[in-house]
Protein backbone atom coordinates (compact mmCIF):
# COMPACT_ATOMS: atom_id res chain seq x y z
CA UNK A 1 -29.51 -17.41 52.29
CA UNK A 2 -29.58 -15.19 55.89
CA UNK A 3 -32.04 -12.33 55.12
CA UNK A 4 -30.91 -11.06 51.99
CA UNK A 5 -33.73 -12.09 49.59
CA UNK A 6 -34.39 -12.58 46.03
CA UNK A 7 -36.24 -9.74 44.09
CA UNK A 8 -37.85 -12.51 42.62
CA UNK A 9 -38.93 -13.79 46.22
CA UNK A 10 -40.44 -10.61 47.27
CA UNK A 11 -42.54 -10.75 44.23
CA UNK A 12 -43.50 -14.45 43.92
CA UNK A 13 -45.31 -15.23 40.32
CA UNK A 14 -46.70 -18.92 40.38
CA UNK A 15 -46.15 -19.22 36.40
CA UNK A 16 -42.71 -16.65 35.47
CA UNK A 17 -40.46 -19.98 35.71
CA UNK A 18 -39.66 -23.48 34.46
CA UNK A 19 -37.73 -24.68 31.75
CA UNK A 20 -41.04 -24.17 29.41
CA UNK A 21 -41.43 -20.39 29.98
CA UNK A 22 -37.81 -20.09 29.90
CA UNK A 23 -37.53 -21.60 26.26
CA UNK A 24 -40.84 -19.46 25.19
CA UNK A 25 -38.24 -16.53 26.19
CA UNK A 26 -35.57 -17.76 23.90
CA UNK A 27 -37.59 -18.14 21.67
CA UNK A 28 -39.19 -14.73 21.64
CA UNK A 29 -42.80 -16.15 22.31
CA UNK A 30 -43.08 -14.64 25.78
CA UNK A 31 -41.42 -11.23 27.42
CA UNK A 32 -40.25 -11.30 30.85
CA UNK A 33 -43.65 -10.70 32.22
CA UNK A 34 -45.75 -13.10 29.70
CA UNK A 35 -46.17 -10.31 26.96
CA UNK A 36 -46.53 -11.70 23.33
CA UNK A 37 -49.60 -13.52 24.24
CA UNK A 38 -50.91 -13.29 20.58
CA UNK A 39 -47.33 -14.84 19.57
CA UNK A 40 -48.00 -18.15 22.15
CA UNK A 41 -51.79 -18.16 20.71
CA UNK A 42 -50.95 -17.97 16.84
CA UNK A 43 -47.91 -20.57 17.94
CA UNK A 44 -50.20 -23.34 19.42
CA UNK A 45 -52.61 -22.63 16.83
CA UNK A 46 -50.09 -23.63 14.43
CA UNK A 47 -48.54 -26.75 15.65
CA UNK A 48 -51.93 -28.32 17.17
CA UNK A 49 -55.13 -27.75 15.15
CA UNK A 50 -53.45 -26.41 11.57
CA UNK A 51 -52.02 -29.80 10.71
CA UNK A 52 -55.01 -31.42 11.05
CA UNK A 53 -56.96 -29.26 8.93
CA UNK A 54 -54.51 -29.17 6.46
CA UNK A 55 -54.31 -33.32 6.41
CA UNK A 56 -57.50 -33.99 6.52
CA UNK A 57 -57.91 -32.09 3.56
CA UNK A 58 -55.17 -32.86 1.07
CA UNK A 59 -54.55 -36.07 3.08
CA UNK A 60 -55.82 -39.93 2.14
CA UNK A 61 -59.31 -39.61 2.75
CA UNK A 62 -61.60 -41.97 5.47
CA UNK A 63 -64.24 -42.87 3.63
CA UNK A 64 -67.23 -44.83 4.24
CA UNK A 65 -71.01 -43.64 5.63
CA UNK A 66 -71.17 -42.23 9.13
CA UNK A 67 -67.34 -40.89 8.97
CA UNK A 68 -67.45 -38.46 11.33
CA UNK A 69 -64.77 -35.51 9.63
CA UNK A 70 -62.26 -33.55 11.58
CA UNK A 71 -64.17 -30.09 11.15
CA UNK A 72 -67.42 -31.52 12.84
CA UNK A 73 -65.63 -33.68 15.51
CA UNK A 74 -67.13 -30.93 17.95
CA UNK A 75 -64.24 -32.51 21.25
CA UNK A 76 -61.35 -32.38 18.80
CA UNK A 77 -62.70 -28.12 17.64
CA UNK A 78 -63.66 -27.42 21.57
CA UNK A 79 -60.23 -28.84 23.00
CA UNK A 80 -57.67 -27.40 20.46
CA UNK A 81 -59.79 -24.16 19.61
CA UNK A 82 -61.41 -23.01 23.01
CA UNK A 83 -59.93 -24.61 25.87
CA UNK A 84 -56.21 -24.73 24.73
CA UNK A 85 -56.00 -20.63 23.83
CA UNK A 86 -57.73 -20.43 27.34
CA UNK A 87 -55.14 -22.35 29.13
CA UNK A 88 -52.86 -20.14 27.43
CA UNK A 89 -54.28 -16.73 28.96
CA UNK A 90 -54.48 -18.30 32.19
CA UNK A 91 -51.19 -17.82 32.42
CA UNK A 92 -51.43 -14.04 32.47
CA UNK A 93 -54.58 -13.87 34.16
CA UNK A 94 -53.07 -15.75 37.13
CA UNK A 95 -49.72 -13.89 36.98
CA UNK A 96 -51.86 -10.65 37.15
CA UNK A 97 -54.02 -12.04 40.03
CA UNK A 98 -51.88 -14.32 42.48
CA UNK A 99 -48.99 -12.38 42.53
CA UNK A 100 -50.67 -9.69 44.67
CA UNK A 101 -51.73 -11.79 47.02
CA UNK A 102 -48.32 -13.19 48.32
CA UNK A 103 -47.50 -9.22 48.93
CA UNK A 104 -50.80 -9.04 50.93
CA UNK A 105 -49.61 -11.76 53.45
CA UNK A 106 -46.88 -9.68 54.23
CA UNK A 107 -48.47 -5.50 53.34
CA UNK A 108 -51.52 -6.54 55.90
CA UNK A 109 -49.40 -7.95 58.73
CA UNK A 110 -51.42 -11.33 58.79
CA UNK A 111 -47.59 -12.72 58.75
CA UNK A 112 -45.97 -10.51 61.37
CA UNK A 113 -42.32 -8.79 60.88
CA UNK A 114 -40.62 -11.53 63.10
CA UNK A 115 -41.93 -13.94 60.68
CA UNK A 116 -41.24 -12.70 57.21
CA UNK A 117 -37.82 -14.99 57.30
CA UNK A 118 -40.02 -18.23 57.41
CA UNK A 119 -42.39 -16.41 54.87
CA UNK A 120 -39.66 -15.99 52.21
CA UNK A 121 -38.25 -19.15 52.75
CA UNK A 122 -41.57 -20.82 51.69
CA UNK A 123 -41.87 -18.25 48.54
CA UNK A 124 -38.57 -19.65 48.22
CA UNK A 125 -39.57 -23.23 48.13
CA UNK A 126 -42.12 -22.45 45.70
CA UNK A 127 -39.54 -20.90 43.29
CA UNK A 128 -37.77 -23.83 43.24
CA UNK A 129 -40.34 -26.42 42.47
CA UNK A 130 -41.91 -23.97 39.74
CA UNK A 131 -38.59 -23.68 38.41
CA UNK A 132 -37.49 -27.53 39.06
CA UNK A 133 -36.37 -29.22 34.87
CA UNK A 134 -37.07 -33.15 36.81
CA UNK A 135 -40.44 -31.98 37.34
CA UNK A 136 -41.73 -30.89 33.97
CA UNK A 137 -39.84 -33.53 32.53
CA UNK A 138 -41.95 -35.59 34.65
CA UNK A 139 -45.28 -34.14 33.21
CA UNK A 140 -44.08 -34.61 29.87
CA UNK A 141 -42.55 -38.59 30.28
CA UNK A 142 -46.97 -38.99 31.91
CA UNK A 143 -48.29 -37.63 29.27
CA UNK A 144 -46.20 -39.71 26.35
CA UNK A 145 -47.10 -43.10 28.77
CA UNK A 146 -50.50 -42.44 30.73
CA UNK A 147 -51.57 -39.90 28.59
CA UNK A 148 -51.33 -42.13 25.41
CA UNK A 149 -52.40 -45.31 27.50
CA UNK A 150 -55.80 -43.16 28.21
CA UNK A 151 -56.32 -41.98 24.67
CA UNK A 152 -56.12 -45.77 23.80
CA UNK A 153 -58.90 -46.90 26.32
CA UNK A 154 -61.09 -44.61 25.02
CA UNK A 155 -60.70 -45.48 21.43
CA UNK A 156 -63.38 -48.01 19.74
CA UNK A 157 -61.36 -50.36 17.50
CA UNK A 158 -64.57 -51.38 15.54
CA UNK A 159 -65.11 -47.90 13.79
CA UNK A 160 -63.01 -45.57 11.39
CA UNK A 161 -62.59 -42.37 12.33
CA UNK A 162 -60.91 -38.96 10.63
CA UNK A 163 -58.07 -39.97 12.76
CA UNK A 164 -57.64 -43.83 12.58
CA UNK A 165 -59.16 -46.74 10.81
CA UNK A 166 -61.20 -49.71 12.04
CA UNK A 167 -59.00 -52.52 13.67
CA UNK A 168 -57.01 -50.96 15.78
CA UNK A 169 -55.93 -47.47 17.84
CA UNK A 170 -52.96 -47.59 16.36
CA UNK A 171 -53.73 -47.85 12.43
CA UNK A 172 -53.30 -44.23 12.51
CA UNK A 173 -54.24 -41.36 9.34
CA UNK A 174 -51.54 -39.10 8.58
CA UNK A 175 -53.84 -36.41 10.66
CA UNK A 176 -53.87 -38.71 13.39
CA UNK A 177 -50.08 -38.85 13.66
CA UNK A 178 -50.20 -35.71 13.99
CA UNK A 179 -52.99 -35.66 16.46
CA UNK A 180 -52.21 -38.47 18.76
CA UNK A 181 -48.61 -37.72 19.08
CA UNK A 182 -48.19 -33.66 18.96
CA UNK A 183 -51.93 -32.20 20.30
CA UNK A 184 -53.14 -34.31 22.66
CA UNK A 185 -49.61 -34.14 23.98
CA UNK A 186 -49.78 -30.28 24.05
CA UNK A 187 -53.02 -29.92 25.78
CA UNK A 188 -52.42 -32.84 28.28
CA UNK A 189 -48.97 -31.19 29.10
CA UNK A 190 -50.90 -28.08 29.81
CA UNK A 191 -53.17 -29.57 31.56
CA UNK A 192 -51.10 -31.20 33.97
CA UNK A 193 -48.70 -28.18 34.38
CA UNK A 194 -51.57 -26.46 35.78
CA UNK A 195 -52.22 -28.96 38.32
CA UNK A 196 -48.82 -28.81 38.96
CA UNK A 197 -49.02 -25.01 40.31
CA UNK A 198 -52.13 -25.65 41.95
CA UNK A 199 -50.10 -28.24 43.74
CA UNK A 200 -47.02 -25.44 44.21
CA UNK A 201 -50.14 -22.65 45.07
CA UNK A 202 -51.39 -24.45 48.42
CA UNK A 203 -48.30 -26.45 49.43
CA UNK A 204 -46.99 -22.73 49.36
CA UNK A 205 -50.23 -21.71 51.41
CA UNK A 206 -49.70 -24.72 53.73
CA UNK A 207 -45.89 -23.25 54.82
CA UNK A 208 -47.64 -20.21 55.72
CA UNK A 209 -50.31 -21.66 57.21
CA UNK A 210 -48.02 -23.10 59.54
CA UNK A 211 -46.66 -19.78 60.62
CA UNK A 212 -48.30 -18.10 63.28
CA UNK A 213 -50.39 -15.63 61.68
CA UNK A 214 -51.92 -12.56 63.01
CA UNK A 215 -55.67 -12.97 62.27
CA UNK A 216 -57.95 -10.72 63.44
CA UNK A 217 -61.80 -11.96 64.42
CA UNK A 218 -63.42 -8.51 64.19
CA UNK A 219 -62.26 -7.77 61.20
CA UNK A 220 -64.93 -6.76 58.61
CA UNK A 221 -64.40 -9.62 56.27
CA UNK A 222 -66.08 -11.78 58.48
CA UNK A 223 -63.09 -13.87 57.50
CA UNK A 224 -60.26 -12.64 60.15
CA UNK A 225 -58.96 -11.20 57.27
CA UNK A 226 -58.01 -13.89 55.13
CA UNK A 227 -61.36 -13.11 52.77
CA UNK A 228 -58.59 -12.04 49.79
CA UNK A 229 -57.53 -15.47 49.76
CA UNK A 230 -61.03 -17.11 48.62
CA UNK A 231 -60.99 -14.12 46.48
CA UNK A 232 -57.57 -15.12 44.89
CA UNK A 233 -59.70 -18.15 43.67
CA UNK A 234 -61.14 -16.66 41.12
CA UNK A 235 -57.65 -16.32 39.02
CA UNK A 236 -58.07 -20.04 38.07
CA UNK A 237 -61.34 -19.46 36.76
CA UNK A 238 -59.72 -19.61 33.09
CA UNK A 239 -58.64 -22.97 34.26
CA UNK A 240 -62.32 -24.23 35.72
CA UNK A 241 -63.74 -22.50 32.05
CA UNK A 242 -61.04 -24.40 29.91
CA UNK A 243 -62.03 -27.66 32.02
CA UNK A 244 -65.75 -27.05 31.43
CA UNK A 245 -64.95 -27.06 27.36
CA UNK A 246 -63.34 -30.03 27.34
CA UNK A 247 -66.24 -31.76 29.03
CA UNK A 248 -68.42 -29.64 26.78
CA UNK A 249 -66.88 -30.58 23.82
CA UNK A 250 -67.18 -34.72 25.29
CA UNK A 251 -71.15 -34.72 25.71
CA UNK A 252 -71.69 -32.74 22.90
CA UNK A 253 -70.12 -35.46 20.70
CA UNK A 254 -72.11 -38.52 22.95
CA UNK A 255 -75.34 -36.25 22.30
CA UNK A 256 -74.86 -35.16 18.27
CA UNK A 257 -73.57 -38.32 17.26
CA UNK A 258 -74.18 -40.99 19.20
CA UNK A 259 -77.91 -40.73 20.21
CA UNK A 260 -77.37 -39.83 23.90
CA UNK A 261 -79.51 -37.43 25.65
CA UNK A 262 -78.48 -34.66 27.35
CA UNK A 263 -80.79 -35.29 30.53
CA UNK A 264 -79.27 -38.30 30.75
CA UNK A 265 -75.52 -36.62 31.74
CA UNK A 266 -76.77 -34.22 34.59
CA UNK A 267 -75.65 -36.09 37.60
CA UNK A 268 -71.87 -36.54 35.63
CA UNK A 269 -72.34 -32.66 35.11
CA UNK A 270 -73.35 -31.45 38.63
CA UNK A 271 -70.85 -33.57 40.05
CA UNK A 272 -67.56 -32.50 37.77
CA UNK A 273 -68.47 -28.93 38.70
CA UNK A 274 -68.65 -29.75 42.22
CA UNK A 275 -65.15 -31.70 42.16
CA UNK A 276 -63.76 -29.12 40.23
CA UNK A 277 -64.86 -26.10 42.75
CA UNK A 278 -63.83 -28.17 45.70
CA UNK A 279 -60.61 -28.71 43.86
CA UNK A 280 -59.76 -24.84 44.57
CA UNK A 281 -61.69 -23.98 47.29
CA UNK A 282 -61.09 -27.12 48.76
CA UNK A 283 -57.43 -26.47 50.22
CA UNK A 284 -58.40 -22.95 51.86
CA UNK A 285 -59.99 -25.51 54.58
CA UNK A 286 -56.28 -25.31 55.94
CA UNK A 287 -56.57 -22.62 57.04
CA UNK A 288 -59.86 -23.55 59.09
CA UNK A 289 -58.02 -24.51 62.70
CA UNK A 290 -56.65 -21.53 62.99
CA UNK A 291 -59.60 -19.41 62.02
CA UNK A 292 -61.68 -21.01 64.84
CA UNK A 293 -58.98 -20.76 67.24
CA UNK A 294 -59.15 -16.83 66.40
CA UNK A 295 -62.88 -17.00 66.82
CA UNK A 296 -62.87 -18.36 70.03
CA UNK A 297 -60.22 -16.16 71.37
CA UNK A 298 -62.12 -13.20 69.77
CA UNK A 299 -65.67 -14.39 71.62
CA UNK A 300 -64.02 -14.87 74.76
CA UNK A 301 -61.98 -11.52 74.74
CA UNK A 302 -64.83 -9.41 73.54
CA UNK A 303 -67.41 -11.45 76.05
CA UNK A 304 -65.13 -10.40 78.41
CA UNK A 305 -65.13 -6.67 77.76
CA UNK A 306 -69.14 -6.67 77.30
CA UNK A 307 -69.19 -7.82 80.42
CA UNK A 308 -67.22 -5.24 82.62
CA UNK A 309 -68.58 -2.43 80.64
CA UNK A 310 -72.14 -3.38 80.73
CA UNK A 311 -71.27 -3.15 84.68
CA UNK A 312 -69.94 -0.18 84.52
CA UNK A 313 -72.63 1.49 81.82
CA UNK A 314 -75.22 0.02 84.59
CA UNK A 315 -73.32 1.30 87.46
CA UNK A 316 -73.21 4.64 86.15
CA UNK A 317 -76.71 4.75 84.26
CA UNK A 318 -78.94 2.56 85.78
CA UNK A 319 -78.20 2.49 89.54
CA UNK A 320 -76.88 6.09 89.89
CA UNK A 321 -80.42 7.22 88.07
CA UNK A 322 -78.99 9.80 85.91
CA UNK A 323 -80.93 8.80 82.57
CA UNK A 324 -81.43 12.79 82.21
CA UNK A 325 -78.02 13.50 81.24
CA UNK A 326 -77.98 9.85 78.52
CA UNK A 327 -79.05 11.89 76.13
CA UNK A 328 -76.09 12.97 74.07
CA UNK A 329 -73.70 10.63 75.73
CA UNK A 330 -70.93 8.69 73.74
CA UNK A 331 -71.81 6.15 76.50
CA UNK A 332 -74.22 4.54 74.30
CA UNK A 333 -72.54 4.70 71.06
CA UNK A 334 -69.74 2.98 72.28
CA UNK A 335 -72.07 0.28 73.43
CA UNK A 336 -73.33 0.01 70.37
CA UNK A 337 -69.48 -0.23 68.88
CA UNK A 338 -68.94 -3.23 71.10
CA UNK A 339 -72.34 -4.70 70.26
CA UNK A 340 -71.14 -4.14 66.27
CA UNK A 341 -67.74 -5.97 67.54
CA UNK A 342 -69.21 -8.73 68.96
CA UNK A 343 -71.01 -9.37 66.38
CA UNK A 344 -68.75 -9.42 63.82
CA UNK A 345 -66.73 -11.85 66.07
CA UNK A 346 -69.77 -13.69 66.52
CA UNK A 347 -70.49 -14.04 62.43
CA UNK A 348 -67.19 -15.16 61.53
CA UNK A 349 -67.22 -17.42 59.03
CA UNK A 350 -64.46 -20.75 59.42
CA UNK A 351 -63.42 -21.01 56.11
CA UNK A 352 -61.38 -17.98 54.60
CA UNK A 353 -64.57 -17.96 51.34
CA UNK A 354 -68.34 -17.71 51.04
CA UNK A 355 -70.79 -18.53 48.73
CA UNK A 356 -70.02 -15.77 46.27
CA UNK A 357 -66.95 -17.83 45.57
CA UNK A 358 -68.20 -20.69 45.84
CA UNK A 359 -70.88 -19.37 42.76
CA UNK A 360 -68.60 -17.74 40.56
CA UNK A 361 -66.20 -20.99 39.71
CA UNK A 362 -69.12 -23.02 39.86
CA UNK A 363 -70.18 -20.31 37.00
CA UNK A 364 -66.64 -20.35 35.05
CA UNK A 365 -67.00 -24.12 34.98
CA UNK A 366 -70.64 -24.19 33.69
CA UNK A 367 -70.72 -21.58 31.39
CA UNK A 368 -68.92 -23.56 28.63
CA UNK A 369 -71.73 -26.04 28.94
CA UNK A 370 -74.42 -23.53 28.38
CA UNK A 371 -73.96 -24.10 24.26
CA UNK A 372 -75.38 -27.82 24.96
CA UNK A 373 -79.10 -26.49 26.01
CA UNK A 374 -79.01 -26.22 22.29
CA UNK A 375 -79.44 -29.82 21.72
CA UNK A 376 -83.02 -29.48 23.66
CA UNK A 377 -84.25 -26.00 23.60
CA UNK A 378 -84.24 -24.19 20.38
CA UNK A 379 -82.56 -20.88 20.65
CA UNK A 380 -85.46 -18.70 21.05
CA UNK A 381 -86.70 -21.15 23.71
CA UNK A 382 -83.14 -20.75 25.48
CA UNK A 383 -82.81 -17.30 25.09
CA UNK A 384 -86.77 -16.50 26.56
CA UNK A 385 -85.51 -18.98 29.28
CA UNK A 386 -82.30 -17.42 30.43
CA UNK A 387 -84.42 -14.06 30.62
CA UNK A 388 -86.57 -15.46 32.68
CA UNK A 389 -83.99 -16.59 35.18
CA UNK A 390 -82.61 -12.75 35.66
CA UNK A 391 -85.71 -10.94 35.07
CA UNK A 392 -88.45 -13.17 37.07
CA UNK A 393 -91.96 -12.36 35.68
């Protein structure tokens, strides 16, 4: 490869590449830089909740009391309605977001010239897992075997549904062919090809992690500069929002239908969000060695030069007992630069986020669950509380 590089390296996108987005090309659902986003939309709309209307309508019909029908199985609307199109525009949001931030690595000199070989060559490993056929073959041979074996654990045999009829998983409607074998697919597949480049994302970070960056402890980010990173995060918030629906979509069903209480699900609730914010955040940790090393360095350097100019700002100040010229001097401006200085150093932070971040995807996965305070406030009651918690009285 030597050091003539890819264009495609030097601009890294974590989702332009596999054998999906290359048939979506063909195909003239996507452009070379995932235009033709209402084209994917309609297209998934079409081949994942359409059928199911249509069947359940002009199909054989369930019948029987307490028949819950496709068009108020509230999982079945949230999944293929709200959290698919969303895992859809993730695409672009991430392309949009990510892609800057490999360029930053290298435009801020946190990776240093004499290092930019190793740099490309983990861009370049990335590339070729994105782009590797075995591996989304992979996803889509777990979802037809894992994926179906978990849709059939969760499946009560005693009860007909819109989909299937009492005795089995398997005695299947027409609309559950349909649904069971093409949409659950799709949005599993999904799914799991977004885990798949959050896997690519930070085994990509690790490689560069293991270069010797050039991290500065006074910088103003309080992060040594690697603040843009945590702030990267927020790309997969599409993701955390689509996840949030589908678990939305789950309790709403166990609370509409089935008698549960909402109250009853907080602890499930609290702790998805917090699994799925450490789930992103979680990996910038890497990064946490080498940020203390910097701090220490930083403390020890800057201690250093406190030291012999508070010696010589006393020498010249305090024992000499010329306090009637201080007045005007840059003498004491620059020892309040170094004070500033050291305490930047001083505030550093060890992990390369805050609690911003932290707050916002704990936000993007929450707010789809906001609809359920329905089920115990009415929505005058909701709406005077939510005031409340932004305009304190």
């Amino acid at each position: 490869m030597g050091h003539g590089f890819s264009a495609e390296s030097d601009d890294f996108s974590l989702v332009l590449g596999g054998p999906v987005y290359q048939l979506f090309r063909k195909t003239h659902l996507s452009g070379d830089h995932l235009d033709l986003l209402g084209r994917r939309l309609a297209f998934f709309a079409l081949i994942s909740w359409l059928p199911l209307a249509l069947l359940s309508v002009i199909g054989p019909q369930v019948g029987g009391l307490g028949i819950l029908s496709f068009f108020r199985d509230v999982e079945v609307q949230v999944r293929l309605l709200v959290a698919l199109p969303v895992l859809i525009i993730a695409e672009l949001v991430v392309h949009l977001r990510v892609r800057p931030v490999v360029r930053t690595l290298v435009e801020r000199h946190i990776v240093l010239p004499k290092d930019v070989s190793r740099f490309h060559e983990a861009v370049e490993a990335a590339i070729r897992l994105r782009n590797s056929i075995p591996v989304e073959l992979g996803c889509l041979a777990l979802v037809y075997t894992v994926g179906l074996w978990f849709w059939e654990s969760r499946v009560t045999a005693e009860t007909s549904t819109w989909y299937s009829l009492s005795g089995g998983p398997w005695r299947l409607t027409p609309a559950g062919f349909c649904y069971v074998f093409v949409s659950i697919p799709i949005v599993q597949f999904l799914l799991l090809r977004w885990y798949l480049r959050l896997f690519i994302w930070f085994r990509f970070l690790w490689h560069v992690r293991r270069i010797n960056l050039n991290l500065i402890p006074t910088h103003p980010d309080r992060c040594a500069g690697l603040a843009f990173l945590g702030r990267s995060s927020y790309a997969f918030g599409p993701v955390l929002f689509a996840q949030g629906a589908m678990i939305s979509g789950l309790i709403a069903t166990e609370v509409l239908y089935k008698g549960e209480k909402l109250i009853g699900f907080k602890m499930q609730i609290a702790g998805l969000i917090a699994f799925f914010v450490l789930l992103i955040l979680g990996p910038l940790l890497m990064f946490t060695p080498k940020m203390m090393r910097a701090k220490r360095r930083g403390l020890a350097d800057y201690g250093l030069l406190a030291q012999r100019y508070v010696e010589r700002f006393a020498q010249k100040w305090i024992e000499a007992d010329s306090c009637e010229d201080l007045l005007g001097s840059a003498d004491i401006q620059s020892l309040s630069d170094l004070d500033n200085s050291y305490s930047v150093v001083r505030d550093m932070r060890p992990v390369p986020f805050g609690l911003q971040d932290i707050a916002r995807l704990a936000a993007a996965t929450a707010a789809p669950l906001v609809p359920l305070l329905l089920t115990v406030f009415s929505p005058e009651e909701l709406f005077i509380r939510i005031v409340k918690i932004f305009f304190p009285i």
